[in-house]
PDB file of N, CA and C in Angstrom:
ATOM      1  N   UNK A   1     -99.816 122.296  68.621  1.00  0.00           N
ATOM      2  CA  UNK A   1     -98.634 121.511  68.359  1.00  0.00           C
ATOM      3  C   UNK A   1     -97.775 121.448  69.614  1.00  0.00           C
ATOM      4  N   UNK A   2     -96.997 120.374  69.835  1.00  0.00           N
ATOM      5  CA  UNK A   2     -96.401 119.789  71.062  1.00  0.00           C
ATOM      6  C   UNK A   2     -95.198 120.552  70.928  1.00  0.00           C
ATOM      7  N   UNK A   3     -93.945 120.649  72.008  1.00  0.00           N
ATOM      8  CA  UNK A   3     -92.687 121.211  72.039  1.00  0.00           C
ATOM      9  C   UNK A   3     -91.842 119.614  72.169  1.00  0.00           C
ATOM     10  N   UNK A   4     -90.927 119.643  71.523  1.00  0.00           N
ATOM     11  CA  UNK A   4     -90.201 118.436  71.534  1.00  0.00           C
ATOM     12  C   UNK A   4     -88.964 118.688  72.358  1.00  0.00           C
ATOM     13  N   UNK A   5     -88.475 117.852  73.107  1.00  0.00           N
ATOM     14  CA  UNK A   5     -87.537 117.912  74.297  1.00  0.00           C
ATOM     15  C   UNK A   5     -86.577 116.437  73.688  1.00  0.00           C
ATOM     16  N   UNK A   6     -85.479 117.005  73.898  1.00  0.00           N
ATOM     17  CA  UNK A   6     -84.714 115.271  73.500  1.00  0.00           C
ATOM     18  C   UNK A   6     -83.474 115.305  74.611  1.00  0.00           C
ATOM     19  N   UNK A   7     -83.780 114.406  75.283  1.00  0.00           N
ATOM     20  CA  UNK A   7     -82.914 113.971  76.563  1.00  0.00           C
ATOM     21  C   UNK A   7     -81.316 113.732  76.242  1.00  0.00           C
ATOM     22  N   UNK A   8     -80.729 113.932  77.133  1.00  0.00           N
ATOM     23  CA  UNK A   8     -78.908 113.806  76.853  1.00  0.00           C
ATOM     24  C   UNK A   8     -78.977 112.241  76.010  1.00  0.00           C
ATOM     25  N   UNK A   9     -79.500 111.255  76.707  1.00  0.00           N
ATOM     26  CA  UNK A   9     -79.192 109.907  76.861  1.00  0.00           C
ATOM     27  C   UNK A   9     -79.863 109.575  75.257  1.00  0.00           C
ATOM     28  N   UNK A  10     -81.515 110.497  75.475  1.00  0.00           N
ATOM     29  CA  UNK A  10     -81.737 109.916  73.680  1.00  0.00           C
ATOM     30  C   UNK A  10     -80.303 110.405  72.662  1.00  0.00           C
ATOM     31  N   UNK A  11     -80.422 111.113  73.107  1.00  0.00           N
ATOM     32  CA  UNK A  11     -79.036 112.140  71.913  1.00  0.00           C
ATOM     33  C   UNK A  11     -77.784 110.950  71.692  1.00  0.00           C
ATOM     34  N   UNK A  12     -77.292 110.241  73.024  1.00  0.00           N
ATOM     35  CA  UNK A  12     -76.563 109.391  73.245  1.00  0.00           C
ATOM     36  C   UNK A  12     -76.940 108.308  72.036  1.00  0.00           C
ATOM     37  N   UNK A  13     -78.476 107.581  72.340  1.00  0.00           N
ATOM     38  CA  UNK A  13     -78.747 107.009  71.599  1.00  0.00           C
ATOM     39  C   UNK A  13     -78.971 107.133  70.047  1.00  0.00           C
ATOM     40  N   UNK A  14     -79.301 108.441  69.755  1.00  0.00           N
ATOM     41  CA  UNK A  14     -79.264 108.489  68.055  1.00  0.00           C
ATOM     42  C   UNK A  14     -77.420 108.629  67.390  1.00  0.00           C
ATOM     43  N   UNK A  15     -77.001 109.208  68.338  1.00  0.00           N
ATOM     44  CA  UNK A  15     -75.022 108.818  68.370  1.00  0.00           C
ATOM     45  C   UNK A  15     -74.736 107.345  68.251  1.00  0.00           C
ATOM     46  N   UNK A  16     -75.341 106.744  68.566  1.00  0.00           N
ATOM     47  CA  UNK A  16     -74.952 105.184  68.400  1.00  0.00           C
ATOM     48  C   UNK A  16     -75.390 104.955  67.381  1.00  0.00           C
ATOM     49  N   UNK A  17     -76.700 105.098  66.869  1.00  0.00           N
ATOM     50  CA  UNK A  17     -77.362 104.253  65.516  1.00  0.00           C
ATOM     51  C   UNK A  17     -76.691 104.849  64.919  1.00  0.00           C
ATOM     52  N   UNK A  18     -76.153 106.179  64.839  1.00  0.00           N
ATOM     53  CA  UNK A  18     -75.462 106.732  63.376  1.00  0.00           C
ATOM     54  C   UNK A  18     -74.341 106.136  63.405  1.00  0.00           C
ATOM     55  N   UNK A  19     -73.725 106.069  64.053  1.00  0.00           N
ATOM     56  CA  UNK A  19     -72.047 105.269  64.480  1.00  0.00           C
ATOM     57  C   UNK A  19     -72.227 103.786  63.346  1.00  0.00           C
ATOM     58  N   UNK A  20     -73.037 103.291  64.424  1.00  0.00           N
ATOM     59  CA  UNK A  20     -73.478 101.812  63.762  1.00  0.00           C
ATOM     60  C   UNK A  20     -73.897 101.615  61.979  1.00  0.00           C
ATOM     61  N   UNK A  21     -74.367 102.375  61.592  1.00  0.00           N
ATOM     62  CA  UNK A  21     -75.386 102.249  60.189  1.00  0.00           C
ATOM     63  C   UNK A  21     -74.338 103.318  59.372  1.00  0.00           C
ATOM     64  N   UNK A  22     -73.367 104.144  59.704  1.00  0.00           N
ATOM     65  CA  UNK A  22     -72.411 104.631  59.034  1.00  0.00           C
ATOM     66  C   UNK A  22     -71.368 103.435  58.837  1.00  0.00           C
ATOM     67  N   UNK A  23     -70.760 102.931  59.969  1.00  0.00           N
ATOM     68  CA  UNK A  23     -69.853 101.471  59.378  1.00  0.00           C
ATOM     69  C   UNK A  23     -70.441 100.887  58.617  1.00  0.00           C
ATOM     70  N   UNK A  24     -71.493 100.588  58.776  1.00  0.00           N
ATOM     71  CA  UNK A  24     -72.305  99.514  57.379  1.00  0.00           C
ATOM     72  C   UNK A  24     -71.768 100.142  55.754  1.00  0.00           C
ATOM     73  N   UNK A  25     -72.392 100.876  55.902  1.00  0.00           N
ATOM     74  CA  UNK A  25     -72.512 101.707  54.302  1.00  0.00           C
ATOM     75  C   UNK A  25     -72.352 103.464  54.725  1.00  0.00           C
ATOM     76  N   UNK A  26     -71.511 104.069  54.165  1.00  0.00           N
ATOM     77  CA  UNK A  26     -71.294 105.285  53.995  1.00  0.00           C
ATOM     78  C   UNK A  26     -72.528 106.053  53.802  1.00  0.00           C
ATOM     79  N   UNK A  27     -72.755 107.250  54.521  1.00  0.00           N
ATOM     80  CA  UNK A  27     -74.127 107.881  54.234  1.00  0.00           C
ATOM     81  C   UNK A  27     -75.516 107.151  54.584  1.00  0.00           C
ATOM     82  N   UNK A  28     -75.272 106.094  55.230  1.00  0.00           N
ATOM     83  CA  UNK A  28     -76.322 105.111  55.645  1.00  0.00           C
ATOM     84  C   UNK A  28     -76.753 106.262  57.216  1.00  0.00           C
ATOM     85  N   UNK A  29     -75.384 106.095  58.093  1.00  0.00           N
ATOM     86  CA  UNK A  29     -76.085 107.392  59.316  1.00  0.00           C
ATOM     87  C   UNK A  29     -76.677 108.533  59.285  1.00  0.00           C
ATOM     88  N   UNK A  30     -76.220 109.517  57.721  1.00  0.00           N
ATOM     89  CA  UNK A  30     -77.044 110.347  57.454  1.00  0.00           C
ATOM     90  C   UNK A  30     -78.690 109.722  57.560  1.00  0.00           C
ATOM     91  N   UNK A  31     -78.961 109.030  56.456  1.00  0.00           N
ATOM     92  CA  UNK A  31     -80.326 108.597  56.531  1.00  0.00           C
ATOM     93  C   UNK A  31     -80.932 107.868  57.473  1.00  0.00           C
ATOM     94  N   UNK A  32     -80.684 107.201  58.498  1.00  0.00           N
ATOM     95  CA  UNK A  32     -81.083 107.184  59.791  1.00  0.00           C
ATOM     96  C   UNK A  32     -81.023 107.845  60.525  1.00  0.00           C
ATOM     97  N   UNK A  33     -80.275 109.039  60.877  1.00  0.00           N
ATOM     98  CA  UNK A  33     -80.441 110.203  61.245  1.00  0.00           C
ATOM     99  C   UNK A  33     -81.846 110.975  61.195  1.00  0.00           C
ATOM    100  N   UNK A  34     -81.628 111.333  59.844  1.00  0.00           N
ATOM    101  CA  UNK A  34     -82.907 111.839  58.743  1.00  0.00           C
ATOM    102  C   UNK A  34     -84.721 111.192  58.878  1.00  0.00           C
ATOM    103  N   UNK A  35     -84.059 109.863  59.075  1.00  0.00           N
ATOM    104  CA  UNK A  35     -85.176 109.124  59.197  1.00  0.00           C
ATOM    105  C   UNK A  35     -86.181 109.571  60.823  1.00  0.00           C
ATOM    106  N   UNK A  36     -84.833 109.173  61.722  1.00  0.00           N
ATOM    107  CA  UNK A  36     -85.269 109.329  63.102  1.00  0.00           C
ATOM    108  C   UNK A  36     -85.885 110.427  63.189  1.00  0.00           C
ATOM    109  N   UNK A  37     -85.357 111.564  62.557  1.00  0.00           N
ATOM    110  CA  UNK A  37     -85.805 112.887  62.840  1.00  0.00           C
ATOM    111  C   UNK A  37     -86.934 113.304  62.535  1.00  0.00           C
ATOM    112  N   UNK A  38     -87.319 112.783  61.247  1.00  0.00           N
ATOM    113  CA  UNK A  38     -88.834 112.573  60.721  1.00  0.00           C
ATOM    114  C   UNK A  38     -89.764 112.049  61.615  1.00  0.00           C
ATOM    115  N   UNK A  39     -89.458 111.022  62.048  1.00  0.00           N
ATOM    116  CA  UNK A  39     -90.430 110.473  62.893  1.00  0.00           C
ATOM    117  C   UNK A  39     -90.303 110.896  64.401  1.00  0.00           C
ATOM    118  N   UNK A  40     -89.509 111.820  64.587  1.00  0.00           N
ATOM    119  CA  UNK A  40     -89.496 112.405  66.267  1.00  0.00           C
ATOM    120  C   UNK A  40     -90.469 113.966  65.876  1.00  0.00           C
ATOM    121  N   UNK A  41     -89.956 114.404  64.523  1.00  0.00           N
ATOM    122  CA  UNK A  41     -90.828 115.609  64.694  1.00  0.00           C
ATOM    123  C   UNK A  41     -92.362 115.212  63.966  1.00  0.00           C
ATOM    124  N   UNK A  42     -92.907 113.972  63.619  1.00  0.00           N
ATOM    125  CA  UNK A  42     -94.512 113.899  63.605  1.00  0.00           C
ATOM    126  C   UNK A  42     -95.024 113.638  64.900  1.00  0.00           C
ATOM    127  N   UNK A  43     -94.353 113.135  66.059  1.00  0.00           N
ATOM    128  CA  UNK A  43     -94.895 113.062  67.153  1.00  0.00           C
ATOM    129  C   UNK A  43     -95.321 115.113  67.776  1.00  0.00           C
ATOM    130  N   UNK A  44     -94.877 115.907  67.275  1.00  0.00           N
ATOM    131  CA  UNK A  44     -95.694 117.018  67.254  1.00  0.00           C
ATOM    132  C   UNK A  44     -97.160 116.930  67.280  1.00  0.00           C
ATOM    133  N   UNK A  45     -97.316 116.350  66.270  1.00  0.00           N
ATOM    134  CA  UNK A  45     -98.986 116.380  66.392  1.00  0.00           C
ATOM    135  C   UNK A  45     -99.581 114.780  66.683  1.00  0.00           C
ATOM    136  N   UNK A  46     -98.810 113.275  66.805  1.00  0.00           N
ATOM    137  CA  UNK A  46     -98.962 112.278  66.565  1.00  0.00           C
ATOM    138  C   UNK A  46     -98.838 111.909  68.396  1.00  0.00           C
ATOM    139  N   UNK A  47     -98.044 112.661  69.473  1.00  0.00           N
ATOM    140  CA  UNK A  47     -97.661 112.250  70.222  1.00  0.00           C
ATOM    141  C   UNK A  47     -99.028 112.233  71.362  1.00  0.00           C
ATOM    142  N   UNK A  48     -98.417 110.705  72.171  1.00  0.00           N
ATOM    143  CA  UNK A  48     -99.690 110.638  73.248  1.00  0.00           C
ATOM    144  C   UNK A  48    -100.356 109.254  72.832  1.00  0.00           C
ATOM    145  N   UNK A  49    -100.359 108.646  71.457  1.00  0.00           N
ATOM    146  CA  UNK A  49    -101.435 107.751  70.817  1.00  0.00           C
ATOM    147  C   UNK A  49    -100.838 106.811  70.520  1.00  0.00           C
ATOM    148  N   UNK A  50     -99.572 106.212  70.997  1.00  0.00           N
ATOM    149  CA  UNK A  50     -98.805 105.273  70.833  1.00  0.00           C
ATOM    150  C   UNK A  50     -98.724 104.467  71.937  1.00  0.00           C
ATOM    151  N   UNK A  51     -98.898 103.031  71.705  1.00  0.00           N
ATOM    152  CA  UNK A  51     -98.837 102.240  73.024  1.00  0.00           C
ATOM    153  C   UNK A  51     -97.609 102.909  74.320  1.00  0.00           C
ATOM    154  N   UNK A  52     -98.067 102.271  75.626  1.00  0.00           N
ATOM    155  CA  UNK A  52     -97.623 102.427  76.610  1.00  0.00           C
ATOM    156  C   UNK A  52     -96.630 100.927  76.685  1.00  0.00           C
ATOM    157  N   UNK A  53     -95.148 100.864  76.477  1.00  0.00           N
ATOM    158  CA  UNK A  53     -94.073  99.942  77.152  1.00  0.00           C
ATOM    159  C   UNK A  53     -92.694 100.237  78.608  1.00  0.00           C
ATOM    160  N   UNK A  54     -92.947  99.107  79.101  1.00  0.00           N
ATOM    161  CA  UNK A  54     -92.680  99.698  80.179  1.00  0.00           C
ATOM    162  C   UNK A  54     -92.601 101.589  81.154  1.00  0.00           C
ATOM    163  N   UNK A  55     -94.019 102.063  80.989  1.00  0.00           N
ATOM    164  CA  UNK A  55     -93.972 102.964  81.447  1.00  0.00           C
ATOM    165  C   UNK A  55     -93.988 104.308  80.365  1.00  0.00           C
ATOM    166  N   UNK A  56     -93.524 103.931  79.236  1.00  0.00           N
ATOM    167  CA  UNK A  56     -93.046 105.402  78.326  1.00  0.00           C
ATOM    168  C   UNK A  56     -94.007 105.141  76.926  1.00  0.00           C
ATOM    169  N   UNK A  57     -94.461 105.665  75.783  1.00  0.00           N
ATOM    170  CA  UNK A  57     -95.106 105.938  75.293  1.00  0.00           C
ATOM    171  C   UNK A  57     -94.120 104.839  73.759  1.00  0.00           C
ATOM    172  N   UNK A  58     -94.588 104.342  73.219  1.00  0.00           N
ATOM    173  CA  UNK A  58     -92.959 104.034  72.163  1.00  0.00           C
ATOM    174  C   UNK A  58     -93.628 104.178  70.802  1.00  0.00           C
ATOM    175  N   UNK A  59     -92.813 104.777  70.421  1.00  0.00           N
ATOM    176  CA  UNK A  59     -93.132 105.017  68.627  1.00  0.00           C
ATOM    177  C   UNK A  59     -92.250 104.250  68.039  1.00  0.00           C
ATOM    178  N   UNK A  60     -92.684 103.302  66.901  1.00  0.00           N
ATOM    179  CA  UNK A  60     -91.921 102.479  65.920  1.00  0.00           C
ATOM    180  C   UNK A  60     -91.572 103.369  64.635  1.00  0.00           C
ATOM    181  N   UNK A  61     -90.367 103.542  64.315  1.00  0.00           N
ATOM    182  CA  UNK A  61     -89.387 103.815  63.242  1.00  0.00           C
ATOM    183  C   UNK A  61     -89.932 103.436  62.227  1.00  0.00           C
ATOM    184  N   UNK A  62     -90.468 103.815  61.002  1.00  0.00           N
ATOM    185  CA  UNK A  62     -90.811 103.807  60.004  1.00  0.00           C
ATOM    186  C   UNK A  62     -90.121 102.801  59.101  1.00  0.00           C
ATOM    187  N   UNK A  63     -88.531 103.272  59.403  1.00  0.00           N
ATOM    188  CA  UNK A  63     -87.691 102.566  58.304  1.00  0.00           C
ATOM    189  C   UNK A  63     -86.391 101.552  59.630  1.00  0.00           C
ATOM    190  N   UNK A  64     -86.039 102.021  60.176  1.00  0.00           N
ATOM    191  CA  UNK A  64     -85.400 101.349  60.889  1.00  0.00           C
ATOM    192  C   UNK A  64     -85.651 100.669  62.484  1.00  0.00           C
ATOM    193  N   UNK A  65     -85.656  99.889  62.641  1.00  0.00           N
ATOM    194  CA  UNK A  65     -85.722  98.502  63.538  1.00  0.00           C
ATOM    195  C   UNK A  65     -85.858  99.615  64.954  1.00  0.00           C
ATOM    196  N   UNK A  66     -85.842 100.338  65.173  1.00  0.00           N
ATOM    197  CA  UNK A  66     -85.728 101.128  66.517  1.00  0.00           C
ATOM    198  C   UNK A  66     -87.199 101.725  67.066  1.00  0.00           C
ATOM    199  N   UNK A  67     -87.363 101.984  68.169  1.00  0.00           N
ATOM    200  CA  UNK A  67     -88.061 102.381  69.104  1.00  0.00           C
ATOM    201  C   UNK A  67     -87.845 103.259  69.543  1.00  0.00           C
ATOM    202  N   UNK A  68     -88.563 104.675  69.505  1.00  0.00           N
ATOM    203  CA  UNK A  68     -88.592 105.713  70.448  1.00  0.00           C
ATOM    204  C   UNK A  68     -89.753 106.351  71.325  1.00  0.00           C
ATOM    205  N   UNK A  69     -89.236 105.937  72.489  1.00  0.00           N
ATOM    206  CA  UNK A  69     -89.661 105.810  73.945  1.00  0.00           C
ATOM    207  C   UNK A  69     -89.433 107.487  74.142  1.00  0.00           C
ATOM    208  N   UNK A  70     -91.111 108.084  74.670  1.00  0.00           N
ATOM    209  CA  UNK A  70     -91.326 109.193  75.419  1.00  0.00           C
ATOM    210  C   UNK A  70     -92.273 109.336  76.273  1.00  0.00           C
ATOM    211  N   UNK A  71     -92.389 110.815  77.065  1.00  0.00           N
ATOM    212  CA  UNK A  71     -93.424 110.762  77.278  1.00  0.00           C
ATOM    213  C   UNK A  71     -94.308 112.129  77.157  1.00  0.00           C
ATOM    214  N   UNK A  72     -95.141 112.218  77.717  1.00  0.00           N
ATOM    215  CA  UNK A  72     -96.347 113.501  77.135  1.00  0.00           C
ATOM    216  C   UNK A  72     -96.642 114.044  78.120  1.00  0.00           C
ATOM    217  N   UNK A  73     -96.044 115.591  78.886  1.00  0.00           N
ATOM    218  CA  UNK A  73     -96.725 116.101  79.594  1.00  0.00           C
ATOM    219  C   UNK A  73     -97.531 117.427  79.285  1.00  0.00           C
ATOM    220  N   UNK A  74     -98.488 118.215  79.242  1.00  0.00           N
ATOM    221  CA  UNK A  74     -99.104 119.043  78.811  1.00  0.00           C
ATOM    222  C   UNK A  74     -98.684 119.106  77.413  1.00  0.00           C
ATOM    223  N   UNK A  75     -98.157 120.311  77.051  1.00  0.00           N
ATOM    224  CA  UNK A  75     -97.457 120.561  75.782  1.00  0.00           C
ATOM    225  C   UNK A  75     -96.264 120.041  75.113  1.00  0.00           C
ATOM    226  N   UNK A  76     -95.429 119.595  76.298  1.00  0.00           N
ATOM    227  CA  UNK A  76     -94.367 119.324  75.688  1.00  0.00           C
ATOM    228  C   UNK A  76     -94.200 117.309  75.529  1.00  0.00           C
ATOM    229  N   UNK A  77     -93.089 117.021  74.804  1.00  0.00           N
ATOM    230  CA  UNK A  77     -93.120 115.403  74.599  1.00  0.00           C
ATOM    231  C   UNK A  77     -91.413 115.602  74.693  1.00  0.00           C
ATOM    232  N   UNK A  78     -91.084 114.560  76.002  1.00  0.00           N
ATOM    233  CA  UNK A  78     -89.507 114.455  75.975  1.00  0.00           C
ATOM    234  C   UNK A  78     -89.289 113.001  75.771  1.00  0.00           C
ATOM    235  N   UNK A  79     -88.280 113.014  74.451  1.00  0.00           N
ATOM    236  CA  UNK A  79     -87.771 111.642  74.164  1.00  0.00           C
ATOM    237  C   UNK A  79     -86.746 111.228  75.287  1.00  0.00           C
ATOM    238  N   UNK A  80     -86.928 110.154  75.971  1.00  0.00           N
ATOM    239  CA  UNK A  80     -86.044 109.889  76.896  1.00  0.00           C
ATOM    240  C   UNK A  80     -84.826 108.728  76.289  1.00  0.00           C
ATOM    241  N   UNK A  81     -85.676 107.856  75.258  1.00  0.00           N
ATOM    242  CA  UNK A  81     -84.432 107.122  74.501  1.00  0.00           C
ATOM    243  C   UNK A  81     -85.254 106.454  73.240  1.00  0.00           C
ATOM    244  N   UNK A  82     -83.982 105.886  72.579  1.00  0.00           N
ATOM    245  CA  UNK A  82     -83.848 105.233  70.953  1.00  0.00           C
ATOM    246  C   UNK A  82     -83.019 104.591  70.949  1.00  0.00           C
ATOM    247  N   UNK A  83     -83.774 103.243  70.589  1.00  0.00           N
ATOM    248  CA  UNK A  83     -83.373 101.896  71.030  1.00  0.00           C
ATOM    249  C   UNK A  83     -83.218 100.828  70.417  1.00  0.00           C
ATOM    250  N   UNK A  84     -82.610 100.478  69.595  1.00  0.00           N
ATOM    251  CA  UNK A  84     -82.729  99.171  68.509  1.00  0.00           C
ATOM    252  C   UNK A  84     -83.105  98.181  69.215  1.00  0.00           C
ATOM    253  N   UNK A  85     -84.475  98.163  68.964  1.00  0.00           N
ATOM    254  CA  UNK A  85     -85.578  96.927  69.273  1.00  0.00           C
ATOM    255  C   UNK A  85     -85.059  95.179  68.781  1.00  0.00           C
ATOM    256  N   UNK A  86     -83.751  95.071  68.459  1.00  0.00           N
ATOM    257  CA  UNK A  86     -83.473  93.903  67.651  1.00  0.00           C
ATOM    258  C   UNK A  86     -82.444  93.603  69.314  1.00  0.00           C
ATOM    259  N   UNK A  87     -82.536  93.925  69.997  1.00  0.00           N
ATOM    260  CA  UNK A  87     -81.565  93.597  71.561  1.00  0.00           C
ATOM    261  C   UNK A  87     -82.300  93.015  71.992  1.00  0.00           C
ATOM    262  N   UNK A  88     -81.639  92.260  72.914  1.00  0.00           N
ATOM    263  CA  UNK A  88     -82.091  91.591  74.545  1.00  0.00           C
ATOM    264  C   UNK A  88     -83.247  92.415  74.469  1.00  0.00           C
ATOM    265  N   UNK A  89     -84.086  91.773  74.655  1.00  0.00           N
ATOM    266  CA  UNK A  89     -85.700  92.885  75.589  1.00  0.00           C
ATOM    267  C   UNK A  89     -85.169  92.566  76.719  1.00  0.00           C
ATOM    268  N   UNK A  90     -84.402  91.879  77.703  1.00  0.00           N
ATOM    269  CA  UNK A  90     -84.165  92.262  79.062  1.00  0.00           C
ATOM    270  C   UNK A  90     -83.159  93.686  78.963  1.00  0.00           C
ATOM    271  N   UNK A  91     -82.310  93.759  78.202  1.00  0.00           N
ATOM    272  CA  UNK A  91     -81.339  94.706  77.747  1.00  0.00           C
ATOM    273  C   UNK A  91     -82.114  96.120  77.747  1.00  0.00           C
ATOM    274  N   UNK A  92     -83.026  96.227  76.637  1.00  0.00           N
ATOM    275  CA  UNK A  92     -84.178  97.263  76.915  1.00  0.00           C
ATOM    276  C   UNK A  92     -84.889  97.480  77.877  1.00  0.00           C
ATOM    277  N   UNK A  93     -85.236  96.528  78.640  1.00  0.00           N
ATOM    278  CA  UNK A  93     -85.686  96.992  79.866  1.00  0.00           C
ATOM    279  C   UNK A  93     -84.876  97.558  81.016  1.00  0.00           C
ATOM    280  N   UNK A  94     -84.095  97.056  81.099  1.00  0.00           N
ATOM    281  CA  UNK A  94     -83.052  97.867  81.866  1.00  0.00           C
ATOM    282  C   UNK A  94     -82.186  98.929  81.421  1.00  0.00           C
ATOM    283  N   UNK A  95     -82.027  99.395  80.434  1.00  0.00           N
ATOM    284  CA  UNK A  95     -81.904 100.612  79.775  1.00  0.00           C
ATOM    285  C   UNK A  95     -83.254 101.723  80.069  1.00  0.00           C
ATOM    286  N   UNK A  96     -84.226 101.387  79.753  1.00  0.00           N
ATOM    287  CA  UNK A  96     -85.702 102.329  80.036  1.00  0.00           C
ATOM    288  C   UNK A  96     -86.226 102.240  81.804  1.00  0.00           C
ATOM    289  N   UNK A  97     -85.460 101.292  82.589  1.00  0.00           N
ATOM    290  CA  UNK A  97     -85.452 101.679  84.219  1.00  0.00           C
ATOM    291  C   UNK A  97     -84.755 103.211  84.354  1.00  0.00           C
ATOM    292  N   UNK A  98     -83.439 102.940  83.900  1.00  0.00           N
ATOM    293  CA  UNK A  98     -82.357 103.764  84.116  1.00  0.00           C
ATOM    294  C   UNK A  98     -83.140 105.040  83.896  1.00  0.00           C
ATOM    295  N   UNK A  99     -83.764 105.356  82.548  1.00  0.00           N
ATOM    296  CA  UNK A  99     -84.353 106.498  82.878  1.00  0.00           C
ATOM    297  C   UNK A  99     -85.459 107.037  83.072  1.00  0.00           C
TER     298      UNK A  99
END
């Protein structure tokens, strides 16, 4: 099983979706939270087998519209960001230069 690493900037980024999906509906950021987290800790055993975009590895969100971009070195998998895939794809791309 892999060691999971989550970058300042992803952290940044799951701070935003909860921000965002809490104004919607109350308790909505919990469960995108919840959600994200689910699907960051199956990349434990899932990580590595997910297409390659610009450079980083990206896993699609089960339940919500987002993308999480890592990558795989020996043991460990560091999320570098989480990204609501519903933006500018130039927007995303220059967000995933940055890091």
């Amino acid at each position: 099983m892999k060691k999971i690493l989550i970058s300042e900037d992803a952290f940044g980024d799951l701070n935003e979706g909860f921000l965002f999906y809490e104004a919607q509906d109350f308790g909505l950021g919990d469960y995108f939270t919840a959600c994200l987290r689910a699907d960051i800790e199956g990349l434990k055993v899932t990580a590595g087998i997910h297409r390659e975009v610009q450079g980083f590895h990206r896993l699609l969100s089960r339940v919500f519209p987002h993308g999480i971009f890592y990558t795989v070195q020996a043991d460990e998998v560091t999320i570098l960001a989480v990204i609501d895939l519903r933006r500018n794809p130039d927007l995303i791309t220059t967000r995933l230069k940055k890091r």
